[in-house]
PDB file of N, CA and C in Angstrom:
ATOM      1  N   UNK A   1      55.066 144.735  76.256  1.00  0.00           N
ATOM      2  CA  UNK A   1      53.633 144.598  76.371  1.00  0.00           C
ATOM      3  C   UNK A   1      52.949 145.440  75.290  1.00  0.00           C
ATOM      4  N   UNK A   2      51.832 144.979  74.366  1.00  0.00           N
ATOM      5  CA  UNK A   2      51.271 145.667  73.671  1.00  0.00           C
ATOM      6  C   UNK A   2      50.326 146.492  74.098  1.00  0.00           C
ATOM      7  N   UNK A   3      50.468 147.926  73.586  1.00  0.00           N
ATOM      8  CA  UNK A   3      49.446 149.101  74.456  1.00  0.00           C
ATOM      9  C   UNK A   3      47.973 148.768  73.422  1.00  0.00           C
ATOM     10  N   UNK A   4      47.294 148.916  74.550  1.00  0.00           N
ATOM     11  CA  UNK A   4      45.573 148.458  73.783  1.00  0.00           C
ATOM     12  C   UNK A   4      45.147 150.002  73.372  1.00  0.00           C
ATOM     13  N   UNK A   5      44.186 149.551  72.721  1.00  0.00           N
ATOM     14  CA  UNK A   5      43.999 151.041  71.466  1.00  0.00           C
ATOM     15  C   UNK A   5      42.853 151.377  71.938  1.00  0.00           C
ATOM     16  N   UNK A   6      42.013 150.691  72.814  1.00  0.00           N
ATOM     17  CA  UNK A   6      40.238 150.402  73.262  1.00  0.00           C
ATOM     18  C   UNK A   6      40.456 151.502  74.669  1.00  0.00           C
ATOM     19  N   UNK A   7      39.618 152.555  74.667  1.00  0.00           N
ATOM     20  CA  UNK A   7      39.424 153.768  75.746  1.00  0.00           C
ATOM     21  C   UNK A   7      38.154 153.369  75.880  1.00  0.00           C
ATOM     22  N   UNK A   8      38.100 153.886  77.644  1.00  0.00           N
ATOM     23  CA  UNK A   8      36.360 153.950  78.215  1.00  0.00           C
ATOM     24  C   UNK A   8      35.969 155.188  77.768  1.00  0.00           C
ATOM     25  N   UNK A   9      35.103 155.050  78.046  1.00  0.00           N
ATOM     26  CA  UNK A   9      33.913 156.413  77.657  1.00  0.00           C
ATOM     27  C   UNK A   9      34.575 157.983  78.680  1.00  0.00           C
ATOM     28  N   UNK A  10      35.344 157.665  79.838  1.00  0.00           N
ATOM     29  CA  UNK A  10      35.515 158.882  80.814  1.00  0.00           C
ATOM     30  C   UNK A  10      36.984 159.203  80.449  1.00  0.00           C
ATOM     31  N   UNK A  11      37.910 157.928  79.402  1.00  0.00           N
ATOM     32  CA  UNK A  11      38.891 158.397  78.963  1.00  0.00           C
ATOM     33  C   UNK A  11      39.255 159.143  77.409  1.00  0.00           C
ATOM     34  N   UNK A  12      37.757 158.707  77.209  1.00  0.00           N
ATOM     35  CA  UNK A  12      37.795 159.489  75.729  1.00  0.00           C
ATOM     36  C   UNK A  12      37.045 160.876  76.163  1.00  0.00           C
ATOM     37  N   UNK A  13      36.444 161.119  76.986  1.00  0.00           N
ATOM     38  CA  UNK A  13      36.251 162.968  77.642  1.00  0.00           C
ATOM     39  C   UNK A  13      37.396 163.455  77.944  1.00  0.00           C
ATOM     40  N   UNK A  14      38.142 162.777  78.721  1.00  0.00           N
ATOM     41  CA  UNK A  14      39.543 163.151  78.852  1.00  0.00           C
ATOM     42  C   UNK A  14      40.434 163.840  77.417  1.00  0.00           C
ATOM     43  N   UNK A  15      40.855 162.863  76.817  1.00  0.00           N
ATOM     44  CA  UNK A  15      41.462 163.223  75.571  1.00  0.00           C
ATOM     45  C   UNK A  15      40.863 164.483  74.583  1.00  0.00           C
ATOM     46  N   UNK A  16      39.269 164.350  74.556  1.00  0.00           N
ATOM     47  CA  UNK A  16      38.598 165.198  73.631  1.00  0.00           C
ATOM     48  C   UNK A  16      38.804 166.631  74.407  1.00  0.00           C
ATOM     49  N   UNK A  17      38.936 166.997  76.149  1.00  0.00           N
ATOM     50  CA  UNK A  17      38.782 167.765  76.683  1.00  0.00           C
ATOM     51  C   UNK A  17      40.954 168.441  76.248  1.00  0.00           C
ATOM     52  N   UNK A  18      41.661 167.151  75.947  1.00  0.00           N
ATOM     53  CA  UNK A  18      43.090 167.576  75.503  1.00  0.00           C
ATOM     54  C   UNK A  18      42.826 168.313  74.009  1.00  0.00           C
ATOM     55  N   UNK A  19      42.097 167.982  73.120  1.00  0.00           N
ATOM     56  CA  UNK A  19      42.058 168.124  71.900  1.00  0.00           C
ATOM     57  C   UNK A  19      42.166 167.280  70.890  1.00  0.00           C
ATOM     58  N   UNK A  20      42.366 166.324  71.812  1.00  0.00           N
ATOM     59  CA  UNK A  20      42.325 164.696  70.286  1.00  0.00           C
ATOM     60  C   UNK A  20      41.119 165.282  69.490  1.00  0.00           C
ATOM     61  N   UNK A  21      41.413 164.902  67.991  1.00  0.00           N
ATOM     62  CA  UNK A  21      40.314 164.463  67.111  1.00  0.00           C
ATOM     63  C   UNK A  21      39.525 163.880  66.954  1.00  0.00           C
ATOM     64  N   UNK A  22      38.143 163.676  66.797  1.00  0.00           N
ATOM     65  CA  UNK A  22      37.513 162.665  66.702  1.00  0.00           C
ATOM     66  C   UNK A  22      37.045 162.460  65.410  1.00  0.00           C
ATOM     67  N   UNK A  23      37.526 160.962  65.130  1.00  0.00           N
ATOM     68  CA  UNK A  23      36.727 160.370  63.637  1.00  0.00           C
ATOM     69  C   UNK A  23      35.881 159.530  63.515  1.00  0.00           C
ATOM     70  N   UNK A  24      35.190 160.065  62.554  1.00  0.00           N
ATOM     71  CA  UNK A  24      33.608 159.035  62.865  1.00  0.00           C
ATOM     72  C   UNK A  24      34.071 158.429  61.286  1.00  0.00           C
ATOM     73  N   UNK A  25      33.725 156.925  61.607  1.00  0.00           N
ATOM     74  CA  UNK A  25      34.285 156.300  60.432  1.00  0.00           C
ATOM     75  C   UNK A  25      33.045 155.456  59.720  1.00  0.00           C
ATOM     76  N   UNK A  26      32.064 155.919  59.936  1.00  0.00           N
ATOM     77  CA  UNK A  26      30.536 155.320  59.370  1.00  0.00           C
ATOM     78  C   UNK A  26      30.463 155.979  58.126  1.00  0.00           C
ATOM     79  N   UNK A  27      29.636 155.196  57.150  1.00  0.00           N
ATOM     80  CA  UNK A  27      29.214 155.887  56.168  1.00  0.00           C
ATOM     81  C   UNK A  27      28.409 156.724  56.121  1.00  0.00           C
ATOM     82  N   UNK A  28      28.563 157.899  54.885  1.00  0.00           N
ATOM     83  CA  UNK A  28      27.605 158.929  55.590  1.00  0.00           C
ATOM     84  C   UNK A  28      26.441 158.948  55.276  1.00  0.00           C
ATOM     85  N   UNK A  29      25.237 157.965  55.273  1.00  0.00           N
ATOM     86  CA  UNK A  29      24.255 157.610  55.356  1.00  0.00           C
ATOM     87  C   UNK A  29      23.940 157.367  56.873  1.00  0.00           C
ATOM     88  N   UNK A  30      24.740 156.576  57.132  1.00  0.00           N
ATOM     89  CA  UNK A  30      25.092 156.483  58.682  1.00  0.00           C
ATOM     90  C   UNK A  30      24.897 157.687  59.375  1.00  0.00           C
ATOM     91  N   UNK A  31      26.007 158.335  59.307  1.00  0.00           N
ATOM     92  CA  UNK A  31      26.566 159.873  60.112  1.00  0.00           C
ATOM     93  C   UNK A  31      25.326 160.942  59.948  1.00  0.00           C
ATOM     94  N   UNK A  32      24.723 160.835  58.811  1.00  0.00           N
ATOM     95  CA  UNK A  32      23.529 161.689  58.590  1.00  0.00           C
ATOM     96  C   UNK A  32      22.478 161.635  59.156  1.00  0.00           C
ATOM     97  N   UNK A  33      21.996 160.069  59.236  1.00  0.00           N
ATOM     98  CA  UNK A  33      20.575 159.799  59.463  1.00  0.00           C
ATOM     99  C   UNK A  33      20.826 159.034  60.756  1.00  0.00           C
ATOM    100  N   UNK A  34      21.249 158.880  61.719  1.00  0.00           N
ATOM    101  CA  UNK A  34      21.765 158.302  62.742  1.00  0.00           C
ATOM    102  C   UNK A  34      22.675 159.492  63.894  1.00  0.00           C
ATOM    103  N   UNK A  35      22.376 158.573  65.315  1.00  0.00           N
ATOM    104  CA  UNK A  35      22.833 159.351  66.483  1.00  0.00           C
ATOM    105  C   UNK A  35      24.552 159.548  65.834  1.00  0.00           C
ATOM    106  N   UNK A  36      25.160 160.667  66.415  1.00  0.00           N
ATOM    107  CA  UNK A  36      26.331 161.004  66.163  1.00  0.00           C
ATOM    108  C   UNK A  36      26.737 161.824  67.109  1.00  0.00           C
ATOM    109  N   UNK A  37      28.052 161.514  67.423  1.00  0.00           N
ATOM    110  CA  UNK A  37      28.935 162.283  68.363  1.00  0.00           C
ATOM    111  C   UNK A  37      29.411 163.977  67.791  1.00  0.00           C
ATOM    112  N   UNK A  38      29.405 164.711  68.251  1.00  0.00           N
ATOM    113  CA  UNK A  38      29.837 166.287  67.954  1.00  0.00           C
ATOM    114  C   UNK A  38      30.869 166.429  68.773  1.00  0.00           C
ATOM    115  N   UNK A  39      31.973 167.329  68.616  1.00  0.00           N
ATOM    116  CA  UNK A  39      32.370 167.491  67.033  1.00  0.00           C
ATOM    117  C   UNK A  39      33.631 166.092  66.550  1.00  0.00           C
ATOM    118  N   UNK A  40      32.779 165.886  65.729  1.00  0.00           N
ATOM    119  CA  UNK A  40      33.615 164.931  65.025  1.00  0.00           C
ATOM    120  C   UNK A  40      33.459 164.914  63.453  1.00  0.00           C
ATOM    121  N   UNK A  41      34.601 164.309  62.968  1.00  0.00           N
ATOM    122  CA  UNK A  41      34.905 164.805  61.557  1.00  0.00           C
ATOM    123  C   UNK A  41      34.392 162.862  60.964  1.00  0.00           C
ATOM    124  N   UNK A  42      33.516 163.235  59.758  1.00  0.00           N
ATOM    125  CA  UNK A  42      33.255 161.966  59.102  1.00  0.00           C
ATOM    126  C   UNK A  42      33.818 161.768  58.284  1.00  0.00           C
ATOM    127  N   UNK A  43      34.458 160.697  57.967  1.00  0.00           N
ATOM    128  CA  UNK A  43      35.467 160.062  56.849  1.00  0.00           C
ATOM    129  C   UNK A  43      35.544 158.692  57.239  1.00  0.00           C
ATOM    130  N   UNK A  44      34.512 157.821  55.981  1.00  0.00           N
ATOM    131  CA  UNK A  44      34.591 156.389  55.954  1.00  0.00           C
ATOM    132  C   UNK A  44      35.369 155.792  56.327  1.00  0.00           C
ATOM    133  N   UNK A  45      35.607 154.320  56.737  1.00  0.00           N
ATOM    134  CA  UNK A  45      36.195 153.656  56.660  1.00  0.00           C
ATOM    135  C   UNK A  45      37.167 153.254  55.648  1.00  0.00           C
ATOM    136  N   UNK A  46      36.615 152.759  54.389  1.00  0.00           N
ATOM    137  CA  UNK A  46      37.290 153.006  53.259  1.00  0.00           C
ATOM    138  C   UNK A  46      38.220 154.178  52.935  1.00  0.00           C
ATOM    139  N   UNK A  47      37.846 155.462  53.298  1.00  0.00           N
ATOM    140  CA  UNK A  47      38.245 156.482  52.945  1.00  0.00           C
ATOM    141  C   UNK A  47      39.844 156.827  53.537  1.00  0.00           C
ATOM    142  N   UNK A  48      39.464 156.357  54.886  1.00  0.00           N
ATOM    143  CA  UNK A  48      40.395 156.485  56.109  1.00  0.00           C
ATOM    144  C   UNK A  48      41.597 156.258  55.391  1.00  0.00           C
ATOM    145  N   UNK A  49      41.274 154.390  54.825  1.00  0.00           N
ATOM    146  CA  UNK A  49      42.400 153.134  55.042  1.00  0.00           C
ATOM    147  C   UNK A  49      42.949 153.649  53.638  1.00  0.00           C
ATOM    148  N   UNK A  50      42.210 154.486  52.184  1.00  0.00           N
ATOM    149  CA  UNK A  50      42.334 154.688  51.117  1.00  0.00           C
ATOM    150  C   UNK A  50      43.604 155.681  51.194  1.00  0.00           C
ATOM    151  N   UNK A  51      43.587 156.847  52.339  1.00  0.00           N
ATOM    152  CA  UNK A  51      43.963 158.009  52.365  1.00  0.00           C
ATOM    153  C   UNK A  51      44.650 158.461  53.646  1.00  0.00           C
ATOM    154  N   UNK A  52      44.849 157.010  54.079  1.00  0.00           N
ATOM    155  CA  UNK A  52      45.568 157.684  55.555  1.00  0.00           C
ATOM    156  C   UNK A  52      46.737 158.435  55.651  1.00  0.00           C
ATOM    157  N   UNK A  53      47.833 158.000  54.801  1.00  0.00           N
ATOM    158  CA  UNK A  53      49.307 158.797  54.808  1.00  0.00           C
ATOM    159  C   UNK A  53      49.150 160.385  54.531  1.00  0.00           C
ATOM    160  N   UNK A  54      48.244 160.152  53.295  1.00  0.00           N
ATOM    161  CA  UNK A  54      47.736 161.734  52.684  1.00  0.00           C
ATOM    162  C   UNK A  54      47.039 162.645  53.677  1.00  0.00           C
ATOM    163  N   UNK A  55      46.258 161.753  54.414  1.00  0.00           N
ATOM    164  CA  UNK A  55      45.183 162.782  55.461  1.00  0.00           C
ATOM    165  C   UNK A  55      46.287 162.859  56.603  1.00  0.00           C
ATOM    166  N   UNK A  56      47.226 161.983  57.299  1.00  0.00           N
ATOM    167  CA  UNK A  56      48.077 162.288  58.825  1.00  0.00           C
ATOM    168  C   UNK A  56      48.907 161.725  58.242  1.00  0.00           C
ATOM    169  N   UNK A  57      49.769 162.563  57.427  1.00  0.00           N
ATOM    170  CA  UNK A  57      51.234 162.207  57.347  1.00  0.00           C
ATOM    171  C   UNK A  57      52.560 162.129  58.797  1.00  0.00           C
ATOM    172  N   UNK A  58      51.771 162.477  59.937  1.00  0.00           N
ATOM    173  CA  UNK A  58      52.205 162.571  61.042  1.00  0.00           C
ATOM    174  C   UNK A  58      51.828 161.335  61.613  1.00  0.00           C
ATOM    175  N   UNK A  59      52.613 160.462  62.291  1.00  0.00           N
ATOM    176  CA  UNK A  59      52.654 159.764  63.055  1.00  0.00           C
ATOM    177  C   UNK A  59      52.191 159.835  64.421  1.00  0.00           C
ATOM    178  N   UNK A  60      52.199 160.971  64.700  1.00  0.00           N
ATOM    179  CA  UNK A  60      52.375 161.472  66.330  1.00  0.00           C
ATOM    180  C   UNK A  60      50.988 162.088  66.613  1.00  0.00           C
ATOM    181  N   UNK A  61      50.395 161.933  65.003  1.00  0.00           N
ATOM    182  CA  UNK A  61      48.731 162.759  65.171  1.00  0.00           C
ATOM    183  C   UNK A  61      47.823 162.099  66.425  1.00  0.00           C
ATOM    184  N   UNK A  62      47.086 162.808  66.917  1.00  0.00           N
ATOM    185  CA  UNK A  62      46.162 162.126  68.050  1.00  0.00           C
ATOM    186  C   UNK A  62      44.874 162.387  67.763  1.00  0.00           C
ATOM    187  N   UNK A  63      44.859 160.937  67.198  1.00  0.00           N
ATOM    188  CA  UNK A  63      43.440 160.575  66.903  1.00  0.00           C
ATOM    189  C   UNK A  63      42.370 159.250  67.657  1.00  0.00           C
ATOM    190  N   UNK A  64      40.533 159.986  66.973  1.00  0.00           N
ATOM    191  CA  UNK A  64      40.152 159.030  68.207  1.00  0.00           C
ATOM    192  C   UNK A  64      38.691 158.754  67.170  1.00  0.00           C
ATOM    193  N   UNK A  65      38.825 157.233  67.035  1.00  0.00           N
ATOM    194  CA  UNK A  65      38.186 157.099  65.978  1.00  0.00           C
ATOM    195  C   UNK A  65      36.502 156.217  66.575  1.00  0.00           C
ATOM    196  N   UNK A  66      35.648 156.228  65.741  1.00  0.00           N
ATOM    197  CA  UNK A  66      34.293 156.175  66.926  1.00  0.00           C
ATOM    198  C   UNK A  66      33.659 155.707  65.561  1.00  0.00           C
ATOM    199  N   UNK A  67      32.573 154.753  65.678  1.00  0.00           N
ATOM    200  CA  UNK A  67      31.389 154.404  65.272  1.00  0.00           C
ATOM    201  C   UNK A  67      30.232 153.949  65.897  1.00  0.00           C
ATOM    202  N   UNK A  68      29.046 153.406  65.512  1.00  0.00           N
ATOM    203  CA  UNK A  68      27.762 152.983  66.098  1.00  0.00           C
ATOM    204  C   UNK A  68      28.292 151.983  67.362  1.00  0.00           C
ATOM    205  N   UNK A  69      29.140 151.094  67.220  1.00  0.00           N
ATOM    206  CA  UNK A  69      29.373 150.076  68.501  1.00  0.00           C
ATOM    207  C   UNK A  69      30.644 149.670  68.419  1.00  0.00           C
ATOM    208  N   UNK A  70      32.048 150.287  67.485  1.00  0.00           N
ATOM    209  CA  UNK A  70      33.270 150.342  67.676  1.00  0.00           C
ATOM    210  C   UNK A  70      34.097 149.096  67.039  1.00  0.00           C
ATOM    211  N   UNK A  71      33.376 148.353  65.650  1.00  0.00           N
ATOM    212  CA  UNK A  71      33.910 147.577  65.339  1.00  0.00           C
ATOM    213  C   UNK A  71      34.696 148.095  64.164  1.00  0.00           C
ATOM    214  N   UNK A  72      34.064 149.157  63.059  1.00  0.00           N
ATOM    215  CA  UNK A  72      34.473 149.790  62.609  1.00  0.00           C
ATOM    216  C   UNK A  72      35.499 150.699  62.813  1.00  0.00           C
ATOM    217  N   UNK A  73      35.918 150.836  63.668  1.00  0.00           N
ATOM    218  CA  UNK A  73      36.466 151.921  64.114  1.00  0.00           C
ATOM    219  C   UNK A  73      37.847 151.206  65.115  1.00  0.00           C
ATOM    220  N   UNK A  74      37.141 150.115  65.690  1.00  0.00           N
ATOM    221  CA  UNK A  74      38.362 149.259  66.062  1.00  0.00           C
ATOM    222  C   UNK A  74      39.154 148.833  65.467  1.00  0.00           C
ATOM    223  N   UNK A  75      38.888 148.400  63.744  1.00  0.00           N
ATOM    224  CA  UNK A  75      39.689 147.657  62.653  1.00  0.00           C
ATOM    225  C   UNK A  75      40.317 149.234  62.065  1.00  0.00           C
ATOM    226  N   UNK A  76      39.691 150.165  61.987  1.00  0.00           N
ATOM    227  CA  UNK A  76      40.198 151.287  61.756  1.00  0.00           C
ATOM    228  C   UNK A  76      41.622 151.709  62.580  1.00  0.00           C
ATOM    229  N   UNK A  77      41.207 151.758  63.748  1.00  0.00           N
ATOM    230  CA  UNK A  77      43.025 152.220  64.694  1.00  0.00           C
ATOM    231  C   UNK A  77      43.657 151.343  64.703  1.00  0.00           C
ATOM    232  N   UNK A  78      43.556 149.790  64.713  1.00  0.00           N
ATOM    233  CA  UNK A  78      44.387 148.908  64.585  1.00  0.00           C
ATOM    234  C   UNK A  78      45.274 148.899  63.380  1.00  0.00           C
ATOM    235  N   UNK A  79      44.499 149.003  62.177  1.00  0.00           N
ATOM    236  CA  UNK A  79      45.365 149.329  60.881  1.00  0.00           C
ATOM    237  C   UNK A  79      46.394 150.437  61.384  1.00  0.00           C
ATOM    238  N   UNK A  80      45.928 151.605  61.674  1.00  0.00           N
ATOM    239  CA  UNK A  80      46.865 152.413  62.045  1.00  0.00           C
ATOM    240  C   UNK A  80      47.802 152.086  62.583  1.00  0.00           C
ATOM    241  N   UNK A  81      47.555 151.713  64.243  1.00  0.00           N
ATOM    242  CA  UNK A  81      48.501 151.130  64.878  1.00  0.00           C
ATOM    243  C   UNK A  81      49.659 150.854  64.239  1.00  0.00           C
ATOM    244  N   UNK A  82      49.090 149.478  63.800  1.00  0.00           N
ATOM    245  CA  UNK A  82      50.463 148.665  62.739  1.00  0.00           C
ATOM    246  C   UNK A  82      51.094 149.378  61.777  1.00  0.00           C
ATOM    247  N   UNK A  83      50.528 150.697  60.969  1.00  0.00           N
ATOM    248  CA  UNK A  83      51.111 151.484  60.266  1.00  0.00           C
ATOM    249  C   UNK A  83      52.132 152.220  60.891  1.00  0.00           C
ATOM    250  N   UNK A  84      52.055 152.455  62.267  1.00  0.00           N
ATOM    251  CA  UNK A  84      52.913 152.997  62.982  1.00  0.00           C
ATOM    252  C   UNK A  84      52.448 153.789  64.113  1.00  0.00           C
ATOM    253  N   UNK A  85      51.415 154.408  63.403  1.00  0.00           N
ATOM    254  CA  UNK A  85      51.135 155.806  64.612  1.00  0.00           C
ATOM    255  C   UNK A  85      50.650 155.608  65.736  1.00  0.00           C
ATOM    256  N   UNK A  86      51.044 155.973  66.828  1.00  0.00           N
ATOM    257  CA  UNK A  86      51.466 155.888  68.121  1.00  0.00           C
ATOM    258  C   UNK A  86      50.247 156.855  68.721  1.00  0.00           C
ATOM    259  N   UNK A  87      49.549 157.328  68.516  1.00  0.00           N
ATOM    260  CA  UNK A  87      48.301 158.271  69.440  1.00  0.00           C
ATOM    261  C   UNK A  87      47.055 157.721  68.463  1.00  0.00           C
ATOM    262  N   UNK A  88      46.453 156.503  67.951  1.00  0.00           N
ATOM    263  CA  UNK A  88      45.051 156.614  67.956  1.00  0.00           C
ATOM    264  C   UNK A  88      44.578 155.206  69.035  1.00  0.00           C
ATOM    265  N   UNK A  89      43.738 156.033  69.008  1.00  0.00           N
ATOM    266  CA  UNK A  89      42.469 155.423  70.188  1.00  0.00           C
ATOM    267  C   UNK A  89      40.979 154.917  69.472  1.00  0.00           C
ATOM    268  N   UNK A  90      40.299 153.991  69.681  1.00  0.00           N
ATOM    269  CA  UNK A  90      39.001 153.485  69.495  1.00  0.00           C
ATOM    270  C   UNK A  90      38.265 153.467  70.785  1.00  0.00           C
ATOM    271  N   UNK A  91      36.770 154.060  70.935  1.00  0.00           N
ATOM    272  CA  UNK A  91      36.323 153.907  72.096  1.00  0.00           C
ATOM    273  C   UNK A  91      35.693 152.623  71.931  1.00  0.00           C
ATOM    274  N   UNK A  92      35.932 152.015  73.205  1.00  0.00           N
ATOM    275  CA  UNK A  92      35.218 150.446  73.055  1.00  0.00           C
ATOM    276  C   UNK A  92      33.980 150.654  73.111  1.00  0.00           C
ATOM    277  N   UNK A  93      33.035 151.400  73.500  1.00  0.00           N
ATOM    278  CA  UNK A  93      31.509 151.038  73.430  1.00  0.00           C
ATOM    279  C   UNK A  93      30.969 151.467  72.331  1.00  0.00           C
ATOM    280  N   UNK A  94      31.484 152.709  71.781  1.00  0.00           N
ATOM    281  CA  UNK A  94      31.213 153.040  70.048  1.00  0.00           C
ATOM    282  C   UNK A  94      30.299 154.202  70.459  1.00  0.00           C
ATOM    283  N   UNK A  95      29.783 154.781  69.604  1.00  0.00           N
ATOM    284  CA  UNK A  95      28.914 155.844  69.726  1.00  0.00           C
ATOM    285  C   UNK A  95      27.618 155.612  71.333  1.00  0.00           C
ATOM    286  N   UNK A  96      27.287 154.175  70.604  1.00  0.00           N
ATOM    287  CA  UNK A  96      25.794 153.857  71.277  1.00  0.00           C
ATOM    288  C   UNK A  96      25.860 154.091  72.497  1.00  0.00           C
ATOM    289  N   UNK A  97      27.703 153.639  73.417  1.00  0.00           N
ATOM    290  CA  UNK A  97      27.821 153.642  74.550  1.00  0.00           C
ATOM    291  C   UNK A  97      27.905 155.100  75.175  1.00  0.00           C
ATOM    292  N   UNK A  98      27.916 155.733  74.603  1.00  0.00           N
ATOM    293  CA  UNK A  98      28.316 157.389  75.136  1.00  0.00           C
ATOM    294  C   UNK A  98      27.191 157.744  76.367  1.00  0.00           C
TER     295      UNK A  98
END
């Protein structure tokens, strides 16, 4: 069975309350001038997919990736996924839903 990558809003408190990371994958026009989750670390989309091996050469990293409504951020952990790594998460409602 394929494990889904999409967390509710009370399972991503959960994780953040473990220490997962959170990545905000908006541009930072976005991240600046727009509602945003704290603490979370901004690094584009582009940037992510440009630099992922270099930024989590770990597989096992636990990450939790977030934008305005989670589409960004959904195509974001899925890439991962398939890259291999086994701990990222997308919240399905995205920032807006928090």
């Amino acid at each position: 069975m394929k494990k889904s990558i999409e967390i509710s809003n009370d399972k991503f408190f959960e994780l953040l309350d473990k220490g997962w990371q959170v990545i905000d994958v908006r541009d930072k026009y976005e991240y600046e001038n727009f509602e945003k989750f704290l603490p979370s670390i901004n690094i584009s989309y582009p940037e992510v997919l440009n630099n992922v091996n270099k930024r989590w050469p770990n597989l096992d990293t636990k990450l939790i990736f977030v934008c305005n409504h989670g589409n960004r951020s959904g195509l974001t952990a899925r890439h991962l996924h398939k890259l291999g790594y086994v701990n990222v998460y997308v919240l399905d409602t995205g920032i807006a839903g928090l």
